[in-house]
C-alpha atoms as a PDB file:
ATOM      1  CA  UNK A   1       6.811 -26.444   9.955  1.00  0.00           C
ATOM      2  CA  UNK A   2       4.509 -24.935  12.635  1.00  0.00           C
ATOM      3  CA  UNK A   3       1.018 -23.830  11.307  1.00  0.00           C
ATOM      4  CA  UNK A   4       1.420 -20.443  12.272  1.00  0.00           C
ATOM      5  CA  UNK A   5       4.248 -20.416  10.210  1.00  0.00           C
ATOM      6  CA  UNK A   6       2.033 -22.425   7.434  1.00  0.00           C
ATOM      7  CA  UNK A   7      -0.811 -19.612   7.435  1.00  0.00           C
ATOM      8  CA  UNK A   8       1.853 -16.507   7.099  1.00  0.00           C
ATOM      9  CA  UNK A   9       3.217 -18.043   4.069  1.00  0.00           C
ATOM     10  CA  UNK A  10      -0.122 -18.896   2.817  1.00  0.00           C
ATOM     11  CA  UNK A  11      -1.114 -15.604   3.293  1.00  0.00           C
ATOM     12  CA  UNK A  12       2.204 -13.990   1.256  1.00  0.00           C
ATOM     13  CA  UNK A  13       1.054 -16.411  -1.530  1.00  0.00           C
ATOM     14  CA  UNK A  14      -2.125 -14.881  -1.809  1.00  0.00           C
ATOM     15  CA  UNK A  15      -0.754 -11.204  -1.698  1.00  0.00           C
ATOM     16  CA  UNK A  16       1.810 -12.345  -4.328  1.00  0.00           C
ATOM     17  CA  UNK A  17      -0.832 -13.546  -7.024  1.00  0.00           C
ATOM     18  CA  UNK A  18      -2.996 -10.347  -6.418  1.00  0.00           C
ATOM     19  CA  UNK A  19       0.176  -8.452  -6.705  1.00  0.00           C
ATOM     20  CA  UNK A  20       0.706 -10.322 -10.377  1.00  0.00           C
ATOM     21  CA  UNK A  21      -2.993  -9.622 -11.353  1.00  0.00           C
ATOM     22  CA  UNK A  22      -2.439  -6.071 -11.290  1.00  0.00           C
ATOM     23  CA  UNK A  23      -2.225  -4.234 -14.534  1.00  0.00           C
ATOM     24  CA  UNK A  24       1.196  -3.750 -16.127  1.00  0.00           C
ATOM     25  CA  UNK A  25       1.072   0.078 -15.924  1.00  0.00           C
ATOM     26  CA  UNK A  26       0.885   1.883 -12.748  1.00  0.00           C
ATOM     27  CA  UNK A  27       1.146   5.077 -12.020  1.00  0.00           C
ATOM     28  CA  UNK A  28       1.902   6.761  -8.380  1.00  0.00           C
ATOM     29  CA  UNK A  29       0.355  10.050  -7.710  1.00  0.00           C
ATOM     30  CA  UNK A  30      -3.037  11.920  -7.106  1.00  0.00           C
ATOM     31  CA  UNK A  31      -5.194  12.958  -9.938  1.00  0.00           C
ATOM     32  CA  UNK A  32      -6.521  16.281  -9.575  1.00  0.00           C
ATOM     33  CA  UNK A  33      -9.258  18.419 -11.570  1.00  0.00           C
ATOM     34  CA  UNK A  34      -8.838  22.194 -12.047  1.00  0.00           C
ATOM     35  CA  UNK A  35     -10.979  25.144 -13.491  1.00  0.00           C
ATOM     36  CA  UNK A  36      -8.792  27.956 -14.889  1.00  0.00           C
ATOM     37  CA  UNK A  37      -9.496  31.522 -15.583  1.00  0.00           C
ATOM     38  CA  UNK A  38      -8.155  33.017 -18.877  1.00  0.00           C
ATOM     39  CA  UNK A  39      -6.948  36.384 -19.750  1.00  0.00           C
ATOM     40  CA  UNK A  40      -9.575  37.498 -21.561  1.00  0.00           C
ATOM     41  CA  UNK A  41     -11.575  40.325 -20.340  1.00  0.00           C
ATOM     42  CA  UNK A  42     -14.888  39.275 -21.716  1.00  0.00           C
ATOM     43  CA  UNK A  43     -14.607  35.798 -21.196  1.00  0.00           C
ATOM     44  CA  UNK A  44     -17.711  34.121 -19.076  1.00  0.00           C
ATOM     45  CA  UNK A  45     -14.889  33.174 -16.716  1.00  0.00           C
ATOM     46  CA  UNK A  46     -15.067  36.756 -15.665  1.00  0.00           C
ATOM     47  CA  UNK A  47     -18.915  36.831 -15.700  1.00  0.00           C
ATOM     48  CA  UNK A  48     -21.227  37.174 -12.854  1.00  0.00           C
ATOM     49  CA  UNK A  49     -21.118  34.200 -11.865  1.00  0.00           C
ATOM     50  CA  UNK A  50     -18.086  33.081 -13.173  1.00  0.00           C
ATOM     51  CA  UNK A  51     -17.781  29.884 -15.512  1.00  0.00           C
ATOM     52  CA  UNK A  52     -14.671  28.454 -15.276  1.00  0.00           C
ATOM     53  CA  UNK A  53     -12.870  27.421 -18.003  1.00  0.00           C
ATOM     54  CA  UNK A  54     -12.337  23.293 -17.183  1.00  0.00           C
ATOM     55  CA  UNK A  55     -12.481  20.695 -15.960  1.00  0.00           C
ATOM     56  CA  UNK A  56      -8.158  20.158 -16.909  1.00  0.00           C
ATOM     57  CA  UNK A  57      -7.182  17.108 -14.978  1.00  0.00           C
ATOM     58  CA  UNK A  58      -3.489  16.283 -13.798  1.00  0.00           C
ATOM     59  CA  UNK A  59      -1.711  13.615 -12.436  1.00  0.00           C
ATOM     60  CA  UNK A  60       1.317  14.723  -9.418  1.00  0.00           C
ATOM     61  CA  UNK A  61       3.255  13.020  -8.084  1.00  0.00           C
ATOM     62  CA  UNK A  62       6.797  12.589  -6.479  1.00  0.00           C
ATOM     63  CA  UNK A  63       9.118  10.333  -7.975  1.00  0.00           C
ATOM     64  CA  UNK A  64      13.172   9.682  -6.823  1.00  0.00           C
ATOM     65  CA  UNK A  65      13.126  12.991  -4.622  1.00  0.00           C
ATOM     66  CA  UNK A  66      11.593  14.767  -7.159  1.00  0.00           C
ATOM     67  CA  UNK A  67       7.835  16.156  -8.148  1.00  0.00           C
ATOM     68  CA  UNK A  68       6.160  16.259 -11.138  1.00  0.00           C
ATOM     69  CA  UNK A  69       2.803  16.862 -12.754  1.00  0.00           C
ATOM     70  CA  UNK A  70       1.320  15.734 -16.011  1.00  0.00           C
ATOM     71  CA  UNK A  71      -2.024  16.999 -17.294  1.00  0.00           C
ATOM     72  CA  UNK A  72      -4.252  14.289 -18.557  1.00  0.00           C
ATOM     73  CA  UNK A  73      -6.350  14.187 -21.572  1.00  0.00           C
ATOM     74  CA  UNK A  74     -10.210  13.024 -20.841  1.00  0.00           C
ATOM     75  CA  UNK A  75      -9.907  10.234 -23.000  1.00  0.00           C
ATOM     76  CA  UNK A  76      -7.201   9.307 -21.321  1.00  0.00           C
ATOM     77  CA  UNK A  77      -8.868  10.066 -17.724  1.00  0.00           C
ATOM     78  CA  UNK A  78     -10.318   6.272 -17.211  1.00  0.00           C
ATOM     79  CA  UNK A  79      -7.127   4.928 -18.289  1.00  0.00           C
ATOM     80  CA  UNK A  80      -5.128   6.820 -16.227  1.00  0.00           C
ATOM     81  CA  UNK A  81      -7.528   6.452 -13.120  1.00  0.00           C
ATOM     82  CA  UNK A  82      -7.164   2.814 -13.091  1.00  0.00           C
ATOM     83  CA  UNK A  83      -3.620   2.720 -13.014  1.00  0.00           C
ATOM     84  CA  UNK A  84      -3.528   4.654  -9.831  1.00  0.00           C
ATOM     85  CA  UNK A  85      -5.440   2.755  -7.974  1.00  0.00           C
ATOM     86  CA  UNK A  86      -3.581   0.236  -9.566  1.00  0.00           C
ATOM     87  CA  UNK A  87      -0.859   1.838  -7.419  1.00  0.00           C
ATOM     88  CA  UNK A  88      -2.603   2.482  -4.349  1.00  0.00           C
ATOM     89  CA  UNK A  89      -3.402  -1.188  -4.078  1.00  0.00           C
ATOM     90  CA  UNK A  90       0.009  -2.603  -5.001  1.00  0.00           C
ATOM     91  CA  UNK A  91       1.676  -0.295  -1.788  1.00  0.00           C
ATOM     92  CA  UNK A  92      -1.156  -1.857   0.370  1.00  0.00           C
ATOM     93  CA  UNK A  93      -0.208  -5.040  -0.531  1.00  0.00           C
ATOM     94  CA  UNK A  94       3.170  -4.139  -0.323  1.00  0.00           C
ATOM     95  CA  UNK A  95       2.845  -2.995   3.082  1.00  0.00           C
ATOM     96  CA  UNK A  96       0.763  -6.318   4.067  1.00  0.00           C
ATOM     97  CA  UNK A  97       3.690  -8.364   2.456  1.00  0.00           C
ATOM     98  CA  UNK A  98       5.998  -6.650   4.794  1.00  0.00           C
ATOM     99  CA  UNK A  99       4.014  -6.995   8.143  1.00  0.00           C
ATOM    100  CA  UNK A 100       3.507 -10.720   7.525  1.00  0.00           C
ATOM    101  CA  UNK A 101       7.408 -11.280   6.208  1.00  0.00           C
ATOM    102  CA  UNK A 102       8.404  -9.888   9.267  1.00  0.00           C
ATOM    103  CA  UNK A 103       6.091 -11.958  11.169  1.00  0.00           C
ATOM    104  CA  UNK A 104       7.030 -14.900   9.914  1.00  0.00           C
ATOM    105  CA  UNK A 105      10.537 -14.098  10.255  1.00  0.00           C
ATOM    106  CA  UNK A 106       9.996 -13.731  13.699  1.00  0.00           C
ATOM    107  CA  UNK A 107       7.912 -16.543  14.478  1.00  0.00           C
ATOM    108  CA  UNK A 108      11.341 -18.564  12.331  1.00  0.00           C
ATOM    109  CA  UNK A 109      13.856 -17.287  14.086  1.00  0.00           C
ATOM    110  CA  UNK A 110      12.288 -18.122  17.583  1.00  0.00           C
ATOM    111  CA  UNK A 111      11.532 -21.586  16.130  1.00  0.00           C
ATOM    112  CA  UNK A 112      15.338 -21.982  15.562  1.00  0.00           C
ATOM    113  CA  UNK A 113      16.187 -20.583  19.234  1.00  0.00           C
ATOM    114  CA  UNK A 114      13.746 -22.992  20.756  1.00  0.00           C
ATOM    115  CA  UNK A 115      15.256 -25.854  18.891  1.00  0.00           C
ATOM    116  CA  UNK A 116      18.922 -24.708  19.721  1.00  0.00           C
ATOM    117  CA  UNK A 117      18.097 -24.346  23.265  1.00  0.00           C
ATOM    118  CA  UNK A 118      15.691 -27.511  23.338  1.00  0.00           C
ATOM    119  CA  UNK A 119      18.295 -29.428  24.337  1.00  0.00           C
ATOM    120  CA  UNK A 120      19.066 -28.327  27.956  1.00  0.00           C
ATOM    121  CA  UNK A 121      16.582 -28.422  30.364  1.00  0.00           C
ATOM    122  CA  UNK A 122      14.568 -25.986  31.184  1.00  0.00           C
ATOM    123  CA  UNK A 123      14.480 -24.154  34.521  1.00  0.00           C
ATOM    124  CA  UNK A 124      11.981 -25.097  36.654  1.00  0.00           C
ATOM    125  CA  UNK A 125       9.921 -21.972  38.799  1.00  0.00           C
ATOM    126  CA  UNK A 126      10.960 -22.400  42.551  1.00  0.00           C
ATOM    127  CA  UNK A 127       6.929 -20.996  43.363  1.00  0.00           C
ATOM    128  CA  UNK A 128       5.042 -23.382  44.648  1.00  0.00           C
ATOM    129  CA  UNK A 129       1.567 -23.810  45.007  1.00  0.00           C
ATOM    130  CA  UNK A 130       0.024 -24.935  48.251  1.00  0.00           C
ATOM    131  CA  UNK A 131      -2.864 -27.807  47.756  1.00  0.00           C
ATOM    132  CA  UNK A 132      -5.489 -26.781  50.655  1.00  0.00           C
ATOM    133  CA  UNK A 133      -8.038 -29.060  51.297  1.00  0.00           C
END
């Protein structure tokens, strides 16, 4: 096997035992913090300045064609935090796993052609160069 071929694999290995060291909950989606404003006419969310009522935090995100969003509880927030970047690094790796699987399937399949094709002789180029003195 041809060491370029060698280092891709290598390289899938490594991206598969990060991928397995990743927690076993994930969750996709963007974690957002809002401030509301109640219905209450003499709230201090009214007041000059205002004081939001907040921080709420919630989790959207898109799932089989369809969107969601989940508010999350601050005890929950670390938790919850972790497990998206927890997703955000397994589509990078994901994505890295790709590029190299097709590069190696590349770098295969050319191997195979060059071996098929090894047999006959290759053509020779008809330039020549002229040896001046």
């Amino acid at each position: 096997m041809p060491i370029e071929q060698q280092s891709l694999e290598g390289r899938i290995e490594k991206i598969k035992q990060q991928i397995v060291s990743l927690g076993p909950e994930i969750l996709p989606g963007v974690l957002t913090q809002q401030y509301n404003v109640c219905g209450k006419a003499a709230c201090r969310c009214k007041a000059d300045p205002p004081q939001r009522h907040g921080p709420y935090y919630q989790l959207s995100f898109t799932r089989a064609g369809k969107s969601s969003t989940q508010f999350v509880r601050k005890e929950d927030l670390d938790s919850v935090r972790q497990q998206v970047r927890d997703y955000k690094r397994l589509r990078k790796l994901l994505d890295r796993w790709i590029a190299l699987g097709m590069e190696l399937s590349r770098s295969r399949l050319r191997q195979q052609r060059e071996l098929r094709n090894g047999s006959r002789p290759k053509k020779q180029s008809k330039l020549q160069v002229s040896q001046e003195n």
